[in-house]
Protein backbone atom coordinates (compact mmCIF):
# COMPACT_ATOMS: atom_id res chain seq x y z
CA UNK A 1 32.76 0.37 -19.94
CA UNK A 2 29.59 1.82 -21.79
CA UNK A 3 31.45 3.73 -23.79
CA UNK A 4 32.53 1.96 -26.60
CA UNK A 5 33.54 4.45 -29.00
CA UNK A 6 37.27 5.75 -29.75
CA UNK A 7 38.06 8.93 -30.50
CA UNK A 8 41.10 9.97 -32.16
CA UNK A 9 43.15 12.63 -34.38
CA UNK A 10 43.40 12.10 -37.67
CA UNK A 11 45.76 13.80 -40.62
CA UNK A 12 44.56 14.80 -44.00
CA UNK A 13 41.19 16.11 -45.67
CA UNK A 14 38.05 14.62 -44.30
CA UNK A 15 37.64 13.35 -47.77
CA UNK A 16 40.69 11.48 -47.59
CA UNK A 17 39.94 10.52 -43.83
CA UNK A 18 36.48 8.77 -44.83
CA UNK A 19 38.15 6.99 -47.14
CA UNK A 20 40.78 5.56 -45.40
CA UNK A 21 38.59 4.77 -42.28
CA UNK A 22 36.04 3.72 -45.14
CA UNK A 23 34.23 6.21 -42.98
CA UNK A 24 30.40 6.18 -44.00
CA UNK A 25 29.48 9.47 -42.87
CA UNK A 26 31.77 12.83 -43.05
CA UNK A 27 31.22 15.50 -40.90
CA UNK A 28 31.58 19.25 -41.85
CA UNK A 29 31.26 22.24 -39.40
CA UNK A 30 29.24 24.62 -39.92
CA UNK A 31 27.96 28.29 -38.34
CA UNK A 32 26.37 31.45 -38.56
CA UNK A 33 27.82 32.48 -41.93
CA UNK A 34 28.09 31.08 -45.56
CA UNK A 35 29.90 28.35 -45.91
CA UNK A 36 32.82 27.91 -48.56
CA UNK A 37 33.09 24.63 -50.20
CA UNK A 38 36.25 23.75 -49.17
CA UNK A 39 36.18 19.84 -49.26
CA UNK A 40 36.01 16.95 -52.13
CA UNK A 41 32.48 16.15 -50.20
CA UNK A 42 30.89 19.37 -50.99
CA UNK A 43 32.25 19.61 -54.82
CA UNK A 44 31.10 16.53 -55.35
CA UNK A 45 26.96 17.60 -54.38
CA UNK A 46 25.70 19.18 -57.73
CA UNK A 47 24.44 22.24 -55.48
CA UNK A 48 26.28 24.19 -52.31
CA UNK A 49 26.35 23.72 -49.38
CA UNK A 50 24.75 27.06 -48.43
CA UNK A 51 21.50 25.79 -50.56
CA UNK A 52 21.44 22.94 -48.73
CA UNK A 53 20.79 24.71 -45.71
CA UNK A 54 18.59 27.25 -46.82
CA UNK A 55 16.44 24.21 -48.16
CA UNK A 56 16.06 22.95 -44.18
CA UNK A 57 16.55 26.43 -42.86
CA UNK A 58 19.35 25.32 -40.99
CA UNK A 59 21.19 28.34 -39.50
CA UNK A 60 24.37 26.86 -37.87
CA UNK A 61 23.13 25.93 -34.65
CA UNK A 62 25.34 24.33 -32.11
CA UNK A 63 23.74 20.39 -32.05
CA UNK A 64 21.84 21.49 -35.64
CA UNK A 65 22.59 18.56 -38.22
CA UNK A 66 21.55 18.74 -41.93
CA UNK A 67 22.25 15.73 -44.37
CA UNK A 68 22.91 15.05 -47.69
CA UNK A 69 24.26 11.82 -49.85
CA UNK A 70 27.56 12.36 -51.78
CA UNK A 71 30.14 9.78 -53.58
CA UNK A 72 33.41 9.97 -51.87
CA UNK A 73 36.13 7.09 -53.00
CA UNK A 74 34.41 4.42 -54.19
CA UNK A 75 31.05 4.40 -52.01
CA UNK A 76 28.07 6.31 -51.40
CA UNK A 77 28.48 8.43 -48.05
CA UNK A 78 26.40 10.44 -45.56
CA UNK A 79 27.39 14.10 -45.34
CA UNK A 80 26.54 15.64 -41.99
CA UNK A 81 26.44 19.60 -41.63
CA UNK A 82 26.25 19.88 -38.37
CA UNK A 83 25.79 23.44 -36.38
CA UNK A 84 29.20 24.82 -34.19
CA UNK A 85 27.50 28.57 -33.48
CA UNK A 86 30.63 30.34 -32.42
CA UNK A 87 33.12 27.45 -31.46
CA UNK A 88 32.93 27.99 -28.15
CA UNK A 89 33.24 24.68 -25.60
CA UNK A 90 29.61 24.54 -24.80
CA UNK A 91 28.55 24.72 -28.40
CA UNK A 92 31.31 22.41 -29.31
CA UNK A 93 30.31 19.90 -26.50
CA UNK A 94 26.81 20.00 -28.04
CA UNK A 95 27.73 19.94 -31.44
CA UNK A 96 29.84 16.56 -30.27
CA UNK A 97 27.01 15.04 -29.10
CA UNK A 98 24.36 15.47 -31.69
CA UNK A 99 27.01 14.22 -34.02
CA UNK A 100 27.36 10.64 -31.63
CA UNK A 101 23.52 10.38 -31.61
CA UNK A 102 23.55 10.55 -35.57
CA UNK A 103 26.36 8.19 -35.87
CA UNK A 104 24.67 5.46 -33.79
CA UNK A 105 25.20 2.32 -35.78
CA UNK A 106 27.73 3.59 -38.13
CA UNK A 107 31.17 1.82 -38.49
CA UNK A 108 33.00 4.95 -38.59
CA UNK A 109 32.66 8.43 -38.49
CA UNK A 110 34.81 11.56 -39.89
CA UNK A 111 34.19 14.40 -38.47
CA UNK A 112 35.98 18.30 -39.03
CA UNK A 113 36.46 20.71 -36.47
CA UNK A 114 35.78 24.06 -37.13
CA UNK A 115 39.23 25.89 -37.70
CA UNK A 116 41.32 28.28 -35.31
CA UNK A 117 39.25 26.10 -32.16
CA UNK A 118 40.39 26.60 -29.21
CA UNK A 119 42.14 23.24 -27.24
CA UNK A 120 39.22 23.79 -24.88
CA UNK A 121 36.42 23.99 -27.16
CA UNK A 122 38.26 20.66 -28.86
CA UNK A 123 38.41 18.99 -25.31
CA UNK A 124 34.84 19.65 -24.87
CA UNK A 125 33.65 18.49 -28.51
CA UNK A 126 35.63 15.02 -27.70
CA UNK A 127 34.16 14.95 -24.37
CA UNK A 128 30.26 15.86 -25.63
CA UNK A 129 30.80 13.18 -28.76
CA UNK A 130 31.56 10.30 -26.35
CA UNK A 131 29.31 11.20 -23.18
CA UNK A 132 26.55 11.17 -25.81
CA UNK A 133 27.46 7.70 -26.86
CA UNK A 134 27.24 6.15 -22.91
CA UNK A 135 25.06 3.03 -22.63
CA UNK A 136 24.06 1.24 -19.66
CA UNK A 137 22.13 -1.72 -20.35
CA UNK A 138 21.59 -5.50 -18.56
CA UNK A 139 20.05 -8.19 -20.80
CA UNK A 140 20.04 -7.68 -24.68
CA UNK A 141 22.08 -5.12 -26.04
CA UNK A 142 20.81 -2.40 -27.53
CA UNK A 143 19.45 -2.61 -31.65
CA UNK A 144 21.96 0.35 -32.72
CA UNK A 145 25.36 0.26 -30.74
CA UNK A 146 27.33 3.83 -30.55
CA UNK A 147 29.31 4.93 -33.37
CA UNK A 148 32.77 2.43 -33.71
CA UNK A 149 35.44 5.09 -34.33
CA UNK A 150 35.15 8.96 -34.41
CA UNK A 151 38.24 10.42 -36.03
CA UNK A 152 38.33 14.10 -35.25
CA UNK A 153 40.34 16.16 -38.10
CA UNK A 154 42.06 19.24 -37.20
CA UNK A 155 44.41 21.71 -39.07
CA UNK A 156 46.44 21.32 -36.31
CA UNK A 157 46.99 17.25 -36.70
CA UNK A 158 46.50 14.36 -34.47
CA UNK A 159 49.61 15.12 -32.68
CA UNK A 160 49.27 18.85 -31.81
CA UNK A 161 45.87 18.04 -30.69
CA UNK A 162 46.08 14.80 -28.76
CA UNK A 163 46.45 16.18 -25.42
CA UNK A 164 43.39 18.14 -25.81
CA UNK A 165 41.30 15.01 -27.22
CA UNK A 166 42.59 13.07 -24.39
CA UNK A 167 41.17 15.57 -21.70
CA UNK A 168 37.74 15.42 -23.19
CA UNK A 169 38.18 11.46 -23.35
CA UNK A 170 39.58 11.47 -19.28
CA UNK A 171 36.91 13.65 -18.17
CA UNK A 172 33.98 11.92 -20.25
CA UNK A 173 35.39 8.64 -18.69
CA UNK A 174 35.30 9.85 -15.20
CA UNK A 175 31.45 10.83 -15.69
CA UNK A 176 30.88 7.43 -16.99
CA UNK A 177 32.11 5.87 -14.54
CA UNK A 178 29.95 8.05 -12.28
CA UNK A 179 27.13 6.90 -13.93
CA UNK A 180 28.17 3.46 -13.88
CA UNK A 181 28.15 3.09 -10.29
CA UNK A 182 24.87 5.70 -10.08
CA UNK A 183 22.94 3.31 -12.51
CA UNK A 184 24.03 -0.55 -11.21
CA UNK A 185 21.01 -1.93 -9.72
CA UNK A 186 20.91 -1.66 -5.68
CA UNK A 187 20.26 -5.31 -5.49
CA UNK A 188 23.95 -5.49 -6.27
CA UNK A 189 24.71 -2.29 -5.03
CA UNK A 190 25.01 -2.09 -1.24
CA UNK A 191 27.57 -0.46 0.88
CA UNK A 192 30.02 -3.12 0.54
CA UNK A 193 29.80 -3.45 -2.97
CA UNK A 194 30.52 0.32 -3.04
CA UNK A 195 33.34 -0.26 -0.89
CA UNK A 196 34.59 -2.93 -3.68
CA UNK A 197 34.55 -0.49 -6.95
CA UNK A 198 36.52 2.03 -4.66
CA UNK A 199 39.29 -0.15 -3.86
CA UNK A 200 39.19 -1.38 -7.78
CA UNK A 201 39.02 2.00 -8.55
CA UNK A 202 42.20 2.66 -6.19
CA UNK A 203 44.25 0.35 -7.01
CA UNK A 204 43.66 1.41 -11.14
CA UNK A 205 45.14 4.92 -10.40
CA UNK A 206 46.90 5.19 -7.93
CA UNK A 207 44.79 5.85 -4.91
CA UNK A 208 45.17 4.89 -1.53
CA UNK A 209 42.15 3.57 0.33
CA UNK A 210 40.92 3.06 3.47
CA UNK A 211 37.22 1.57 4.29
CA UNK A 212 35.98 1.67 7.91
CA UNK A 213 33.42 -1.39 8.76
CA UNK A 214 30.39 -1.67 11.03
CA UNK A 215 32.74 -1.85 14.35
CA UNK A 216 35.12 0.48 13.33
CA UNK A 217 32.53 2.91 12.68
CA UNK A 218 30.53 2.04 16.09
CA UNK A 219 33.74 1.85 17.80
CA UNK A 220 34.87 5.38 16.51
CA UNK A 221 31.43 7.22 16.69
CA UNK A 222 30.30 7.20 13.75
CA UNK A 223 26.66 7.64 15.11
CA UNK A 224 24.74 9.00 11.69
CA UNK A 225 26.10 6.24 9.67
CA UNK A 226 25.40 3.31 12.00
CA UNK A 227 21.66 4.66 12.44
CA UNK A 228 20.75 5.19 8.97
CA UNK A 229 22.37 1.53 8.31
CA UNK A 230 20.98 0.28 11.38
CA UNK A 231 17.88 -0.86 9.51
CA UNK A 232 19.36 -2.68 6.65
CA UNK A 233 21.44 -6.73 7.08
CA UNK A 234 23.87 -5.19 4.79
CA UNK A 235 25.86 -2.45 6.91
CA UNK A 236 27.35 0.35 6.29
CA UNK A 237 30.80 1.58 5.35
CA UNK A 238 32.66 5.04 5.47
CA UNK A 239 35.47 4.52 2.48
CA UNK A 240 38.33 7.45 2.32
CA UNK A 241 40.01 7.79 -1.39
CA UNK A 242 43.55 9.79 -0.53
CA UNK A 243 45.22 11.29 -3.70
CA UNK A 244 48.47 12.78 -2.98
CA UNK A 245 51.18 14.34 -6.02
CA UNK A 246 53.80 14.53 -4.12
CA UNK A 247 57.01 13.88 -6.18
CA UNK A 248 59.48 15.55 -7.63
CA UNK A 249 57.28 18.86 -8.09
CA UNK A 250 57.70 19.36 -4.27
CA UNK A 251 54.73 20.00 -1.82
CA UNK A 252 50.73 19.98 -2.81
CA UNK A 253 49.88 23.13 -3.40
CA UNK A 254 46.49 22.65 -0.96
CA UNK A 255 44.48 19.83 0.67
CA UNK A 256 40.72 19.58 0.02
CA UNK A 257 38.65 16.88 1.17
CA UNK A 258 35.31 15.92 -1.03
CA UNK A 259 32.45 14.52 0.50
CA UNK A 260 30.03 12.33 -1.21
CA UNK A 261 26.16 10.88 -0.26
CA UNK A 262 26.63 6.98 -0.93
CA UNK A 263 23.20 6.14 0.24
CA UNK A 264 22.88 2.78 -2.03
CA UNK A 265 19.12 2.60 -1.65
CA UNK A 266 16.41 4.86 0.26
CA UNK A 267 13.30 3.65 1.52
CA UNK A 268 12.76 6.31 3.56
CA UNK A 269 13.43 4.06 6.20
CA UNK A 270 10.16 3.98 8.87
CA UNK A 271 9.30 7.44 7.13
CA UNK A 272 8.45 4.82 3.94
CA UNK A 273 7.92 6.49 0.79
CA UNK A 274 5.83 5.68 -1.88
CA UNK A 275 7.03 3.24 -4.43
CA UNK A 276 6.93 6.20 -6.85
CA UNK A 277 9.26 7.71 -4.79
CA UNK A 278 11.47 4.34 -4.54
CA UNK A 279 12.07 3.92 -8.35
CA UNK A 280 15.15 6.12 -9.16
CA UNK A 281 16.47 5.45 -5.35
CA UNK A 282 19.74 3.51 -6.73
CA UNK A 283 20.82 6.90 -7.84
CA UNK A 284 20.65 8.16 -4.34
CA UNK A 285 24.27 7.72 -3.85
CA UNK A 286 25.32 9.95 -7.40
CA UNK A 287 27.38 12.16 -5.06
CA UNK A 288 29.17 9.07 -3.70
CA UNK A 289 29.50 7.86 -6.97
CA UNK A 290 30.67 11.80 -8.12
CA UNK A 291 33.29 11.61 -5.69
CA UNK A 292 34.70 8.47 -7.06
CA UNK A 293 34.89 9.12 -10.13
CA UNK A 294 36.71 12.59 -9.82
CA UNK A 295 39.42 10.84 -7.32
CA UNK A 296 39.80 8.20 -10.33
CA UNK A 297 41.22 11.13 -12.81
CA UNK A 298 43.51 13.10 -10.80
CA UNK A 299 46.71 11.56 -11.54
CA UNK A 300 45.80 11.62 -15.26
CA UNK A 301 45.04 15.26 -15.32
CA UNK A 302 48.08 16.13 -13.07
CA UNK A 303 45.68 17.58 -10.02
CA UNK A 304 48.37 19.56 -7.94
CA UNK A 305 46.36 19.56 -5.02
CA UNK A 306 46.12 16.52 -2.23
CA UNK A 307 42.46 15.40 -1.88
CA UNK A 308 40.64 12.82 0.23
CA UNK A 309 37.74 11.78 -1.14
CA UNK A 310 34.66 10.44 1.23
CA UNK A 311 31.46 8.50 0.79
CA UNK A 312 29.56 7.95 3.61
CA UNK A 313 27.60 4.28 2.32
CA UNK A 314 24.30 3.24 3.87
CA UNK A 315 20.90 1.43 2.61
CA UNK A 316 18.30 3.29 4.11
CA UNK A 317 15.50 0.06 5.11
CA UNK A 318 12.81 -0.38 7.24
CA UNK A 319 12.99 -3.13 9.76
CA UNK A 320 13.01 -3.79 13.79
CA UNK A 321 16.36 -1.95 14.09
CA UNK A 322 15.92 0.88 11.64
CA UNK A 323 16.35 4.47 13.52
CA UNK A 324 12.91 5.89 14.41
CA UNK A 325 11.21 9.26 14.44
CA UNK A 326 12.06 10.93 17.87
CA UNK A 327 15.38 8.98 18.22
CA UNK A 328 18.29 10.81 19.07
CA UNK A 329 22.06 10.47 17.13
CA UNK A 330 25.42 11.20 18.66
CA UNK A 331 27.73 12.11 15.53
CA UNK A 332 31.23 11.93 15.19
CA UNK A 333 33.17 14.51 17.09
CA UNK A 334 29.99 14.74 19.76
CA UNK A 335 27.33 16.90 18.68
CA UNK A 336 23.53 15.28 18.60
CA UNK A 337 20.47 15.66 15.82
CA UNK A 338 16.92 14.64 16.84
CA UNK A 339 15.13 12.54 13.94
CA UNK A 340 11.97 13.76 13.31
CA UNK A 341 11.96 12.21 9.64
CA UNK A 342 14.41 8.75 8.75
CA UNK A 343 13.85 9.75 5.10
CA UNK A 344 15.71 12.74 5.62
CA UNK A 345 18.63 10.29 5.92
CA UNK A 346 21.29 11.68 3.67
CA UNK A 347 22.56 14.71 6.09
CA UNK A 348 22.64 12.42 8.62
CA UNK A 349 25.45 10.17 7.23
CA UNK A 350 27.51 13.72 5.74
CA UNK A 351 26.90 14.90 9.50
CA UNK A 352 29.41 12.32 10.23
CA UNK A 353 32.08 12.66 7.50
CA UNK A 354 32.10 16.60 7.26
CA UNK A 355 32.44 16.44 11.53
CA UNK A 356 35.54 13.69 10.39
CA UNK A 357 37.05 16.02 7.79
CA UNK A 358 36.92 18.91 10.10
CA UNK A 359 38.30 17.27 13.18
CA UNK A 360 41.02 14.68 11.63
CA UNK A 361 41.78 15.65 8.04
CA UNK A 362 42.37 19.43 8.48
CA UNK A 363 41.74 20.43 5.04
CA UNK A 364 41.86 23.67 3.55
CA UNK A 365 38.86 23.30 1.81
CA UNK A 366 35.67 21.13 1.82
CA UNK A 367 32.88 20.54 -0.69
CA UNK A 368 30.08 17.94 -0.35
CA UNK A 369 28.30 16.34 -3.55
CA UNK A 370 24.52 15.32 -2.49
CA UNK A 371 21.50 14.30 -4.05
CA UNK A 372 19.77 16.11 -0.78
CA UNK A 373 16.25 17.62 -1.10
CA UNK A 374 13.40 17.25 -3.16
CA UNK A 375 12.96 20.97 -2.43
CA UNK A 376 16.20 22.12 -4.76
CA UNK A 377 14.37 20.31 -7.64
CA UNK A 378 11.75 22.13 -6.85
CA UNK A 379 13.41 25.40 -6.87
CA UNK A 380 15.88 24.90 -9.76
CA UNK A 381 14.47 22.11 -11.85
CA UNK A 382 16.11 19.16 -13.47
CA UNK A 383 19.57 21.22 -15.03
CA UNK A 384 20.74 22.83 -11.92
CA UNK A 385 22.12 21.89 -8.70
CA UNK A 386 21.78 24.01 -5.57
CA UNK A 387 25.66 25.79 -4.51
CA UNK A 388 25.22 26.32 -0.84
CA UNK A 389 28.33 28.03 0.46
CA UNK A 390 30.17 30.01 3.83
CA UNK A 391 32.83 31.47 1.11
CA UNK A 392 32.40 33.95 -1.17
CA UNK A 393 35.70 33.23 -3.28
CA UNK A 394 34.75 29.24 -3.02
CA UNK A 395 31.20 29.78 -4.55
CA UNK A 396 32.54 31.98 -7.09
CA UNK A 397 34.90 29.06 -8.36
CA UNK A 398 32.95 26.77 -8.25
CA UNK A 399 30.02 28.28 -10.12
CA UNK A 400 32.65 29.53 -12.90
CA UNK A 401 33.70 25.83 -13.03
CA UNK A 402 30.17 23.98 -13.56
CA UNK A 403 29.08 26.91 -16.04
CA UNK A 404 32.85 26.11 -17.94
CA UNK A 405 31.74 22.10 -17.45
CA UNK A 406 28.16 21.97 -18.70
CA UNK A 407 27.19 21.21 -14.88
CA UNK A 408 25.54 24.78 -14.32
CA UNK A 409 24.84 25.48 -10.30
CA UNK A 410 22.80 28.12 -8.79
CA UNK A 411 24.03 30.00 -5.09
CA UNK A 412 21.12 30.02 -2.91
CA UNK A 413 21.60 31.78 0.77
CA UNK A 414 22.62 30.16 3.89
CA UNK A 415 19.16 32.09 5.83
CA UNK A 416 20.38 32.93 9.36
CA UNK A 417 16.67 33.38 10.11
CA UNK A 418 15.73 29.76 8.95
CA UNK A 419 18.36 28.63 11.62
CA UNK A 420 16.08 28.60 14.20
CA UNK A 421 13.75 25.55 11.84
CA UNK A 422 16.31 22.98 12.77
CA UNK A 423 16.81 24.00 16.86
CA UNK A 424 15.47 20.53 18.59
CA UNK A 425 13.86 20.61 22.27
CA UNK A 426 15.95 17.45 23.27
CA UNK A 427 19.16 17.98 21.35
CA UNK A 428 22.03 20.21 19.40
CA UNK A 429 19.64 20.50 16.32
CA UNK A 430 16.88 17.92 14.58
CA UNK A 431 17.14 16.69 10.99
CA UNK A 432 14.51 18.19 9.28
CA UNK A 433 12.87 22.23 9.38
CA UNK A 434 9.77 22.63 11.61
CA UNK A 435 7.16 24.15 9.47
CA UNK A 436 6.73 27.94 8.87
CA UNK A 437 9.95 28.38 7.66
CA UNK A 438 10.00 26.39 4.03
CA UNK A 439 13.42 26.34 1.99
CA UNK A 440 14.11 22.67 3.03
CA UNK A 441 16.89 23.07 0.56
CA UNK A 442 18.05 25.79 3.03
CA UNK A 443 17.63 24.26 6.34
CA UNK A 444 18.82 20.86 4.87
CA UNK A 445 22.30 23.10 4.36
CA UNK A 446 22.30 24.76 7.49
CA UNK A 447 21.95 21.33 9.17
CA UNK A 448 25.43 20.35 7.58
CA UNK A 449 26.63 23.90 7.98
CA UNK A 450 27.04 22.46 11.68
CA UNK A 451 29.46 20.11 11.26
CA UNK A 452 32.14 22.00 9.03
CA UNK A 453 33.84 23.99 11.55
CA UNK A 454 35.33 27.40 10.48
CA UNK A 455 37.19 26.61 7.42
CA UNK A 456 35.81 27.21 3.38
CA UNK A 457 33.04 24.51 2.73
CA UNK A 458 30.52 24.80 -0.20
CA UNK A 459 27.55 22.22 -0.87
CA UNK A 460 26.10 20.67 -3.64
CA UNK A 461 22.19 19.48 -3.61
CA UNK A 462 22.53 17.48 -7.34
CA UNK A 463 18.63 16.41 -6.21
CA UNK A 464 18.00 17.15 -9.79
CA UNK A 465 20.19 17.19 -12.16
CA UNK A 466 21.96 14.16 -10.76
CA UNK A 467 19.70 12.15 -12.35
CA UNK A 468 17.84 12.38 -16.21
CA UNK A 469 14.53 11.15 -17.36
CA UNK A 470 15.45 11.54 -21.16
CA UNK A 471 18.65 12.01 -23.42
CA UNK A 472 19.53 15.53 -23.68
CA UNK A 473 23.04 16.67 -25.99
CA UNK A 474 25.84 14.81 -23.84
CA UNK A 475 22.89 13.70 -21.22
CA UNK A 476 21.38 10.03 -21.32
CA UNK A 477 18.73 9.35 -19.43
CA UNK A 478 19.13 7.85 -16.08
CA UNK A 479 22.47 8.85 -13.73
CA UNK A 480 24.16 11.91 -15.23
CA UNK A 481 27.62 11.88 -13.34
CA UNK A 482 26.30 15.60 -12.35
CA UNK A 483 29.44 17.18 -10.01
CA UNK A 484 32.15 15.10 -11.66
CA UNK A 485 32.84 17.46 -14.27
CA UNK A 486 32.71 20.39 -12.41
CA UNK A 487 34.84 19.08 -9.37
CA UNK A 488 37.43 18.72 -12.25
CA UNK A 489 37.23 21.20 -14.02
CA UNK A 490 37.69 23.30 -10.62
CA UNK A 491 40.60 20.94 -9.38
CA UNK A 492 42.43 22.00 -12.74
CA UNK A 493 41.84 25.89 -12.38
């Protein structure tokens, strides 16, 4: 894994914990108001701490880090103030990461938590420190590595606050490995491969798996997927992640069924894009990837719901028996979409797992994880992902739980109006909005909205923040593991 660094409780002072780890930074929270000098670091600066931060105006800033040299032990030492703002789990999750960015290179760092923190604000600070430290990297490592240890030190201790440090660590691990499969190179990456890291995954936690091939899918109607793959040599594959606690705790308490975009590469298909538009095209499969990643942490985090987890895996390519413009798709479960546009690819191969979900898995609930349309970028930028949603209560829950996450989402409407953009003159509906109606975003939803049935379903267009073009707090550039978070932290409610 990328992440290298451990994270850990630790008993005592700071002091006495940078000496021990022979630590060569120590860490000391710090917010809005004066700060007393209540460690052997800051009596040993021949000024205060709160002239130290006047000097850099430094005002307590969640990420904000100020630095001075002191003598701890027998050694020189860094002393980091670094910025909390009022404890809560979003400034702690920053705070965690601008202390991982300093600490690149470092052996070890010891770092205080602000006291009377909350176990959430604590999960999220462990949870920023080592999302901020993810690497993915082929060839020469990088010059600095991430920071070796972090030891955390509470006024609780290491054991009152271990199950708190280990949610942070299980849920930054699940977006890693999110990003992980978002980032590997499609050259690698093709359906089957995808198909592999499931069953790996599986098999590591307790999953069952089952991963439908090129006949099975043909032979079962899986129409969407076999076109979109139709134009690659390496086929696709529909792979179904089942978690189920059933034990001694008696009966789930609800099934929901996740949905996940695993297109492994996008051309565009005969619709080519530009190679501009090819470039970040390995992350086109994030929601696959999302979907993965959140089945791969539910036994750890005690999930008391049963969920089935599906990625519907193609490689959108252009070739003699790619899908063209003006062809015509029988999905699973009978209902047909005119292609007017093979790069609008991606609702083609959910067409086929929602219908699935709906007709064989009778969930209760059912949220897809996309990296859809250009047009949500458009309308939300890079930071939030569009929530689509038939459910009031559903959207509600969800948006509390990517606000709570640090995966923020933003409801746009299901237009009845714009439901007339996808009506097609030869079939049920075509894959893309005519023009004169915009909000591709919109009609992109109401295209899946067909396939759901009656029961709850919500939608996720990640188009931009699934993916980063610099670091940013807990954010490194490249796949994000956008969704992953926020499917947990709603799974958990």
């Amino acid at each position: 894994m990328p992440i290298e660094t451990r994270l850990h409780g630790a008993g005592g002072t700071v002091s006495q914990t940078a000496v021990d780890l022979d630590a060569e930074v120590v860490a000391v929270p710090v917010g809005p108001g004066p700060v007393a000098p209540a460690t052997e670091a800051a009596e040993s600066l021949p000024f205060t701490l709160d002239e130290l931060l006047a000097l850099h105006d430094a005002k307590g800033e969640p990420g904000e880090i100020t630095s001075a040299q002191v003598r701890l032990g027998d050694r020189v030492r860094e002393l980091l103030l670094y910025g909390v703002g009022h404890a809560a789990p979003a400034d702690l999750r920053k705070a965690g990461a601008a202390l991982a960015r300093r600490g690149k290179g470092r052996t070890a760092l010891a770092a205080a938590a602000p006291a009377g923190v909350s176990a959430a604000a604590l999960a999220a600070f462990a949870e920023g420190a080592l999302l901020a430290c993810y690497e993915f990297k082929i060839g020469k490592p990088p010059a600095k590595k991430a920071v070796g240890t972090l030891a955390v030190v509470t006024e609780a201790g290491p054991v009152a606050d271990a199950p708190a440090i280990e949610l942070g660590a299980t849920r930054a691990r699940a977006t890693a490995l999110a990003r992980d499969l978002a980032n590997t190179p499609s050259r690698e990456k093709d359906p089957s491969w995808l198909a592999g890291e499931a069953e790996r995954v599986a098999a590591e936690t307790g999953l069952t798996v089952r991963v439908r091939g090129e006949k099975e899918l043909v032979d079962e109607g899986f129409g969407g997927l076999v076109a979109v793959g139709g134009g690659s040599s390496r086929p696709p594959r529909l792979i179904e992640l089942s978690y189920d606690p059933r034990g001694a705790e008696g009966a789930p308490e609800r099934h929901v069924v996740l949905v996940g975009k695993g297109i492994t590469f996008d051309t565009g298909g005969l619709s080519l894009k530009p190679n501009e538009g090819m470039k970040t095209m390995k992350t086109d499969m994030a929601g696959g990837a999302a979907v993965i990643a959140v089945l791969s942490a539910l036994r750890g985090l005690g999930v008391r719901a049963r969920v089935t987890g599906l990625i519907a895996a193609a490689e959108n390519m252009p070739s003699g028996s790619s899908m063209r413009p003006g062809d015509v798709i029988t999905h699973y479960g009978g209902k047909t979409s005119e292609v007017l546009n093979t790069d609008a690819e991606g609702r083609l191969v959910l067409a086929d797992a929602l219908a699935y979900a709906d007709a064989v898995l009778d969930p209760d609930v059912v949220v897809d994880v996309a990296t859809l349309t250009g047009a949500a970028k458009v309308a939300l930028g890079l930071r939030h992902a569009a929530l689509f949603s038939t459910d009031d209560e559903l959207a509600a829950a969800l948006t509390s739980a990517g606000t709570a996450a640090g995966d923020p989402v933003w409801r746009l409407p299901l237009v009845a109006d714009y439901r007339a953009a996808i009506d097609s003159d030869v079939a049920d509906i075509n894959n893309i909005g005519r023009g004169g109606y915009g909000g591709g975003s919109i009609t992109a939803a109401l295209f899946l909205r067909e396939f759901v049935g009656e029961r709850p379903w919500a939608h996720l267009d990640i188009a931009g923040p699934g993916r980063a073009t610099s670091d940013d707090a807990e954010i490194t550039r490249g796949a994000t593991g956008f969704g992953t978070r926020l499917l947990l932290d709603w799974l958990t409610a």
